[in-house]
Structure formats: structure tokens, C-alpha cells
C-alpha atoms as a PDB file:
ATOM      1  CA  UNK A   1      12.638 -21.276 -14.071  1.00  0.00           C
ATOM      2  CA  UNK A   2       9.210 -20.262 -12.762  1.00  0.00           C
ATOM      3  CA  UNK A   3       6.890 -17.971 -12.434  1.00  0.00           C
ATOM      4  CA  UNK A   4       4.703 -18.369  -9.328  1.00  0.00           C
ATOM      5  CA  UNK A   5       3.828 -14.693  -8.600  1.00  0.00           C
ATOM      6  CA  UNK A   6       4.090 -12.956 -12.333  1.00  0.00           C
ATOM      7  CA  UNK A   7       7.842 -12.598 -11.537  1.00  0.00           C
ATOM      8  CA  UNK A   8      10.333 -14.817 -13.477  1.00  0.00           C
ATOM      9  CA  UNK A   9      13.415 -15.639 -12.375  1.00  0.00           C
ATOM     10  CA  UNK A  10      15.402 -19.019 -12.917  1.00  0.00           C
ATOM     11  CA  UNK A  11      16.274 -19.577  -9.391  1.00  0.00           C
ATOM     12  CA  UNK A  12      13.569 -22.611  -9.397  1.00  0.00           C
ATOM     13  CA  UNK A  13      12.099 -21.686  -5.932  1.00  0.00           C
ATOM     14  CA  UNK A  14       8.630 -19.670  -5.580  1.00  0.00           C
ATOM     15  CA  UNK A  15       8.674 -15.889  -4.850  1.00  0.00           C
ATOM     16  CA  UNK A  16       7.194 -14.224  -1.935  1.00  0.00           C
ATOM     17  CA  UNK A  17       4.521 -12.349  -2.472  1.00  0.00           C
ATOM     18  CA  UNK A  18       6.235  -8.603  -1.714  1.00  0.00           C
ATOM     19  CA  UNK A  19       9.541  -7.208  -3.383  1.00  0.00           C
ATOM     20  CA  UNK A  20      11.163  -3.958  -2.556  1.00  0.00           C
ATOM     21  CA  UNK A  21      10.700  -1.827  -5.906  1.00  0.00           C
ATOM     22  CA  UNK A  22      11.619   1.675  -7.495  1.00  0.00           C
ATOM     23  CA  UNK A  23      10.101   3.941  -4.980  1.00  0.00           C
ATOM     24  CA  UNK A  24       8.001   1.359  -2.713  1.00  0.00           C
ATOM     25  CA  UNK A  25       7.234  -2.097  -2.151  1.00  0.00           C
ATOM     26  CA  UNK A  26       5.785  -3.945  -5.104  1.00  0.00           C
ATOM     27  CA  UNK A  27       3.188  -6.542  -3.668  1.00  0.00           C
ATOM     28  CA  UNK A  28       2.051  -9.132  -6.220  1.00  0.00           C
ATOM     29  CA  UNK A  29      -1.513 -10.170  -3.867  1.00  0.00           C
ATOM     30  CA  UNK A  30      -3.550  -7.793  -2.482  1.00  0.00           C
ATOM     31  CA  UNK A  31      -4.330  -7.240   1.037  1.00  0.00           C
ATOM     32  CA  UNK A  32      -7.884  -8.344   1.279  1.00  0.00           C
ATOM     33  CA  UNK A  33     -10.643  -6.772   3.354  1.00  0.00           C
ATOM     34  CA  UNK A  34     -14.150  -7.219   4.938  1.00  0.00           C
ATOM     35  CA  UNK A  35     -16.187  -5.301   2.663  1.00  0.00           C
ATOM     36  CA  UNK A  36     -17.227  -1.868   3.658  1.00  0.00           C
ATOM     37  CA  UNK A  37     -15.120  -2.875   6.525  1.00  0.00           C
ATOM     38  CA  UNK A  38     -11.103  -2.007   7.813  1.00  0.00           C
ATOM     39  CA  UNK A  39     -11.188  -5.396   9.199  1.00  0.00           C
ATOM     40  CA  UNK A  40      -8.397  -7.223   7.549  1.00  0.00           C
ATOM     41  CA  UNK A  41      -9.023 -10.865   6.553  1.00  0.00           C
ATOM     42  CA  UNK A  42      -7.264 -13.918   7.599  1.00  0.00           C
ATOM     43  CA  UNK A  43      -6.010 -14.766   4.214  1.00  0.00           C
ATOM     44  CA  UNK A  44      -4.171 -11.549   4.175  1.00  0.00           C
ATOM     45  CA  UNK A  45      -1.809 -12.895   7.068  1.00  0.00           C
ATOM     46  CA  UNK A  46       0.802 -14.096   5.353  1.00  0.00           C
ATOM     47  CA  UNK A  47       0.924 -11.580   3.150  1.00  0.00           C
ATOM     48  CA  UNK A  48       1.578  -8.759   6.111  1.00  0.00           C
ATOM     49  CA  UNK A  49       4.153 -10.854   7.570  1.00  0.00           C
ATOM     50  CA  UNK A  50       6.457 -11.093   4.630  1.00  0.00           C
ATOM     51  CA  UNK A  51       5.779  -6.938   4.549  1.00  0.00           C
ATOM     52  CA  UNK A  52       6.977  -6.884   7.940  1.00  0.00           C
ATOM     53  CA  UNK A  53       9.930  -9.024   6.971  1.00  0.00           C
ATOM     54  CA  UNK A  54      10.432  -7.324   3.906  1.00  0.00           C
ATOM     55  CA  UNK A  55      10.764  -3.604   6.087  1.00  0.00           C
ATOM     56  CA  UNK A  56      12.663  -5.464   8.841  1.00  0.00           C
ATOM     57  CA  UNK A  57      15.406  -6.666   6.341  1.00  0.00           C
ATOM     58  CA  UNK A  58      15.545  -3.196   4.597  1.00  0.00           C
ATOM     59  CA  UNK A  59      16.663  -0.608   7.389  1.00  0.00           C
ATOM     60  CA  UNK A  60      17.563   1.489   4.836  1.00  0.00           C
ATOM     61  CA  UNK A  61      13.716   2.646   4.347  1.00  0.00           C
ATOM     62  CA  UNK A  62      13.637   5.206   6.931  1.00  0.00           C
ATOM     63  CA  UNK A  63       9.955   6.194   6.404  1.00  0.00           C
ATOM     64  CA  UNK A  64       7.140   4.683   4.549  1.00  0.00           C
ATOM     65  CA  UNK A  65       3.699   5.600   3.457  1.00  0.00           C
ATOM     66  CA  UNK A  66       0.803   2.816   3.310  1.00  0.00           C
ATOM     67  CA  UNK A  67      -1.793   4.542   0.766  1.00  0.00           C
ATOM     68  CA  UNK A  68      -5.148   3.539   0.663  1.00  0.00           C
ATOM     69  CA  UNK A  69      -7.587   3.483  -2.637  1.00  0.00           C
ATOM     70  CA  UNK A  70     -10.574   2.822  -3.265  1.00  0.00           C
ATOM     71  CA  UNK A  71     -13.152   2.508  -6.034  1.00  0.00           C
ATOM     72  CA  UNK A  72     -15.664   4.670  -7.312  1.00  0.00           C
ATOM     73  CA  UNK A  73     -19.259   2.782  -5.945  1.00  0.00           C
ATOM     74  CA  UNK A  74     -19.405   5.102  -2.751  1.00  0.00           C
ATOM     75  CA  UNK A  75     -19.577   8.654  -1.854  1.00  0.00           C
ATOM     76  CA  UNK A  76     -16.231  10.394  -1.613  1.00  0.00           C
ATOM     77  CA  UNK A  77     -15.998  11.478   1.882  1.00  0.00           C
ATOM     78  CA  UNK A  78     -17.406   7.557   2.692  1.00  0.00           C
ATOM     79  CA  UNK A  79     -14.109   6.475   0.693  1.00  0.00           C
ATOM     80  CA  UNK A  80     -11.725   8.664   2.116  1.00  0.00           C
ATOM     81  CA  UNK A  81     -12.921   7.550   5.849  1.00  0.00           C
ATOM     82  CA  UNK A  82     -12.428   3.990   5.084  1.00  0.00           C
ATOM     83  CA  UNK A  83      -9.698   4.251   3.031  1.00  0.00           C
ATOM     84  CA  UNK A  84      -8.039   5.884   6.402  1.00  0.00           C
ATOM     85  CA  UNK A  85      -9.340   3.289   8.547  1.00  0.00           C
ATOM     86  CA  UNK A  86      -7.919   0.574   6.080  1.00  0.00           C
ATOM     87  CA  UNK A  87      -4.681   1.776   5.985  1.00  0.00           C
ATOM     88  CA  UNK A  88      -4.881   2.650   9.681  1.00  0.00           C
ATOM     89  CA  UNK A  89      -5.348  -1.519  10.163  1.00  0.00           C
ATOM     90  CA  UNK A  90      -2.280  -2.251   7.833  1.00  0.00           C
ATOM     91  CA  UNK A  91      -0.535   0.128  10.249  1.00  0.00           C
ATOM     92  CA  UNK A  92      -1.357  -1.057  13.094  1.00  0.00           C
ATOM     93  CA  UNK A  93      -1.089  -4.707  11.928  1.00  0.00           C
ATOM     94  CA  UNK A  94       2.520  -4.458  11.024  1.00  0.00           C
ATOM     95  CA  UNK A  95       3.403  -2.415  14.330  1.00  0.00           C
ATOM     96  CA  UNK A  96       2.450  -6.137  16.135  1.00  0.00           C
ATOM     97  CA  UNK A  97       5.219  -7.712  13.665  1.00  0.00           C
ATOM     98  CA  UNK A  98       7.439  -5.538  15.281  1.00  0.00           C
ATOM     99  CA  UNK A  99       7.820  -2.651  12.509  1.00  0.00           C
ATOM    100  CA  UNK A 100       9.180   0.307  14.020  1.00  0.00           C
ATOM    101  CA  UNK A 101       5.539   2.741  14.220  1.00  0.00           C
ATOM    102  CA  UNK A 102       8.245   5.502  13.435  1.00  0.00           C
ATOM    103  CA  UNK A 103       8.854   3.942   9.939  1.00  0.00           C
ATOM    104  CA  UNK A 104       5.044   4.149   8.846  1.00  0.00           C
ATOM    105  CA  UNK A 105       2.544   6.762   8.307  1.00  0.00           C
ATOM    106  CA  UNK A 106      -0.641   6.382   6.518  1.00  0.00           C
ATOM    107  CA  UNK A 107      -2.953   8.035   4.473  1.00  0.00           C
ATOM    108  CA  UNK A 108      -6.501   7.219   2.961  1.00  0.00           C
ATOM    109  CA  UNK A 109      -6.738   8.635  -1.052  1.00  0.00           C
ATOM    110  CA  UNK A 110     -10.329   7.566  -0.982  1.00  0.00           C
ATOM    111  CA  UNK A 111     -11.651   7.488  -4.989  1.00  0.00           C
ATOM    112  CA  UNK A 112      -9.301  10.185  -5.972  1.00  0.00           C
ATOM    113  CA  UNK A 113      -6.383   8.227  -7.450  1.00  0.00           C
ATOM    114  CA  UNK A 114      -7.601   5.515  -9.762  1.00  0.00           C
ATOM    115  CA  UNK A 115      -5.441   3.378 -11.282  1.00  0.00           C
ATOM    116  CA  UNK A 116      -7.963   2.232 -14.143  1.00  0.00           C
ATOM    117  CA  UNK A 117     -10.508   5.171 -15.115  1.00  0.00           C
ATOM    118  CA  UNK A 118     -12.873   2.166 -16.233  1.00  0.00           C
ATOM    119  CA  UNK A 119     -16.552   1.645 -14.793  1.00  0.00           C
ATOM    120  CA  UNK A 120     -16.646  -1.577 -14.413  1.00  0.00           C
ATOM    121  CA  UNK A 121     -15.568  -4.585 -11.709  1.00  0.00           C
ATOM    122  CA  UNK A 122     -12.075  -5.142 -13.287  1.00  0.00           C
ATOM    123  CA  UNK A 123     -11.399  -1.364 -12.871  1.00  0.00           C
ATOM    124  CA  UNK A 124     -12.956  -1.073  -9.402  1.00  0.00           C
ATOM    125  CA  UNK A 125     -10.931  -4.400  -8.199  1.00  0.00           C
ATOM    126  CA  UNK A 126      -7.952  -2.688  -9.541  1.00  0.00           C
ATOM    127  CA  UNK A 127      -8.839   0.800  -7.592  1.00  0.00           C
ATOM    128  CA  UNK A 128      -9.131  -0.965  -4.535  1.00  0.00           C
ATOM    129  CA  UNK A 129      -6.124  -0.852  -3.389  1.00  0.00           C
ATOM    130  CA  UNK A 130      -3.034  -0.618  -0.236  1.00  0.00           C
ATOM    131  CA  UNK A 131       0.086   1.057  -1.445  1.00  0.00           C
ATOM    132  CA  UNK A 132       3.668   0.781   0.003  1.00  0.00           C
ATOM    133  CA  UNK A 133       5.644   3.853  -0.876  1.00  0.00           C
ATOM    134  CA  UNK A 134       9.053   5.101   0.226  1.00  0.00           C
ATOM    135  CA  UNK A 135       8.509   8.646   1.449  1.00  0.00           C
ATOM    136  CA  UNK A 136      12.488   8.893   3.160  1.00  0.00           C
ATOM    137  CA  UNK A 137      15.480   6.344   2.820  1.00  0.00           C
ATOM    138  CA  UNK A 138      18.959   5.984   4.007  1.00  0.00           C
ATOM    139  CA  UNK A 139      20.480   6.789   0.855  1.00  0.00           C
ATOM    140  CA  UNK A 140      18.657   9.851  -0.260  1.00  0.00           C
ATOM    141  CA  UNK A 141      17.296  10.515  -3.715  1.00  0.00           C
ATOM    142  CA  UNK A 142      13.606  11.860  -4.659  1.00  0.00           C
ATOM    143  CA  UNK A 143      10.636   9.993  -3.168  1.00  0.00           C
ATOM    144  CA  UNK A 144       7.904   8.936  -5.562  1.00  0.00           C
ATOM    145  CA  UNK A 145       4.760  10.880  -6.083  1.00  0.00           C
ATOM    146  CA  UNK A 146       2.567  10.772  -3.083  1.00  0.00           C
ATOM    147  CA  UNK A 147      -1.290  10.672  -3.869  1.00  0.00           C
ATOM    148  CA  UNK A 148      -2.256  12.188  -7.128  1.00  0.00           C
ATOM    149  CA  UNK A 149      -3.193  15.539  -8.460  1.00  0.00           C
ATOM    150  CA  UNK A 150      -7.262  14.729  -8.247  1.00  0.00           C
ATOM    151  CA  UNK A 151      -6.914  14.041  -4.753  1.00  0.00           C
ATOM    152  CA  UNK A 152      -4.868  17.070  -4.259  1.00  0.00           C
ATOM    153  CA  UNK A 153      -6.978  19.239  -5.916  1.00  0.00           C
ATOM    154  CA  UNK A 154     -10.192  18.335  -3.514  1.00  0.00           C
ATOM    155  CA  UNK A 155      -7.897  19.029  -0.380  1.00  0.00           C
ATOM    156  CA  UNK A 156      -6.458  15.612   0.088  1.00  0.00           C
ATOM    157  CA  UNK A 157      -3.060  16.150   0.499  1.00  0.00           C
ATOM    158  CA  UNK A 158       0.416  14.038   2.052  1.00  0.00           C
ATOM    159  CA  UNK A 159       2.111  15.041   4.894  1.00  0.00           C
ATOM    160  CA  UNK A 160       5.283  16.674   3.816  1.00  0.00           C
ATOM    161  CA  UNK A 161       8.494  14.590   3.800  1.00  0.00           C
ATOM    162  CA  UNK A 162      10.608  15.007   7.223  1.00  0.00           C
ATOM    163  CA  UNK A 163      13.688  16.292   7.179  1.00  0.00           C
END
């Protein structure tokens, strides 16, 4: 057994680093960033390949939506812009891995949709954040929740589901 990336199995061989999940991919790093920056750093290589191979193996995903978060520490029209531009890079970094550009969309949440309310650096590192989440599938059923109410409420909104 082991228990390289927080997931144990008994197969004896390490995880990757990205697992399709209920309603999105579950991603056990983080893609990492230049601060106040969309530029994506070199560590984060690996870990956007094995999303592209991830969404490569799973045709099934017809449509997916890369979120981006952020923490609290800037204004919230700053966030939302780089937030957009963030997820905008993920986008356009898994388009050159050959991911279908009609398969993504993104959208930049800013500081609206915190995962941990806290105000201090564990809570911002958690905010910060790129989200994978199945907006439209092969098989059907009822996408997650896109964004959050907060950022709803202050006109930040999803684009609706196709048809």
C-alpha cells in the first residue's frame, strides 16, 4: 500500500497527481503561479500534462470549466482580472497538449468563492486556487455548482450550460 499523493490504494505504485472525481477533476498539487502574475511556473508542467492526459483519456467529458480563485489580499476587480488571466493560461496551456479548445471554457471567480473564510496564509494558500469542473458529459446527469452565490450576487456569473 501507499500513499504518495493523500490517496491510498494498495496497488503499490505512486498516484498521479490528477483523478477524475464527482463533478470535476480532483488535483492533489496545485498549479503554481508567478505571483501577481498568469505566468505559469515550470514546476507546474507535469502537473498540466497528466490534466491533458487525464481529459484525453476521458472523452466522455464533453465540456469543462477551469475556475480560477483567489485570496482576499487584493482589490476585487484586481482578483477577478487575474483570476481570468490565470485560468486563461491553464487554457491555453492545455490547448498545446492537444485538448480539444471546444472542451474548455474558463472563468476567473476572483475573491468571491473562498474555500476557507480564515484571514490568515493557510486560508489564503487554500483560496488560491484552479478548479476543474464538469459543466457537460456524455452520459448526462446534473453538473456541479458553478461559482458560488457571493460571486453571483456581485455580477459574476457562469456561462450557461450548452445544450
Amino acid at each position: 500500500p501507499e500513499n504518495f499523493n493523500g490517496y491510498q490504494d494498495d496497488d503499490g505504485c505512486p498516484d498521479p497527481d490528477v483523478a477524475v472525481g464527482e463533478g470535476g477533476l480532483v488535483l492533489f498539487k496545485k498549479i503554481q503561479f508567478k505571483t501577481n502574475s498568469a505566468e505559469i511556473l515550470p514546476e507546474s508542467n507535469t502537473l498540466l500534462d497528466q490534466i491533458a492526459q487525464t481529459l484525453k483519456e476521458h472523452p466522455e467529458i464533453l465540456l469543462m470549466e477551469i475556475a480560477g480563485h483567489a485570496d482576499e489580499r487584493a482589490g476585487a476587480q484586481y482578483n477577478l482580472q487575474l483570476t481570468q488571466r490565470r485560468v486563461d493560461s491553464v487554457m491555453a496551456a492545455l490547448t498545446a497538449r492537444n485538448v480539444e479548445k471546444s472542451r474548455l471554457r474558463s472563468k476567473g471567480y476572483g475573491l468571491y468563492c473562498p474555500e476557507d473564510e480564515g484571514h490568515n496564509e493557510e486560508a489564503w494558500a487554500k483560496n488560491r486556487r484552479v478548479e476543474f469542473k464538469i459543466v457537460k458529459n456524455k452520459e448526462g446527469g446534473i453538473p456541479p455548482k458553478l461559482g458560488c452565490d457571493k460571486a453571483s450576487a456581485n455580477g459574476v456569473k457562469p456561462a450557461p450550460i450548452p445544450p
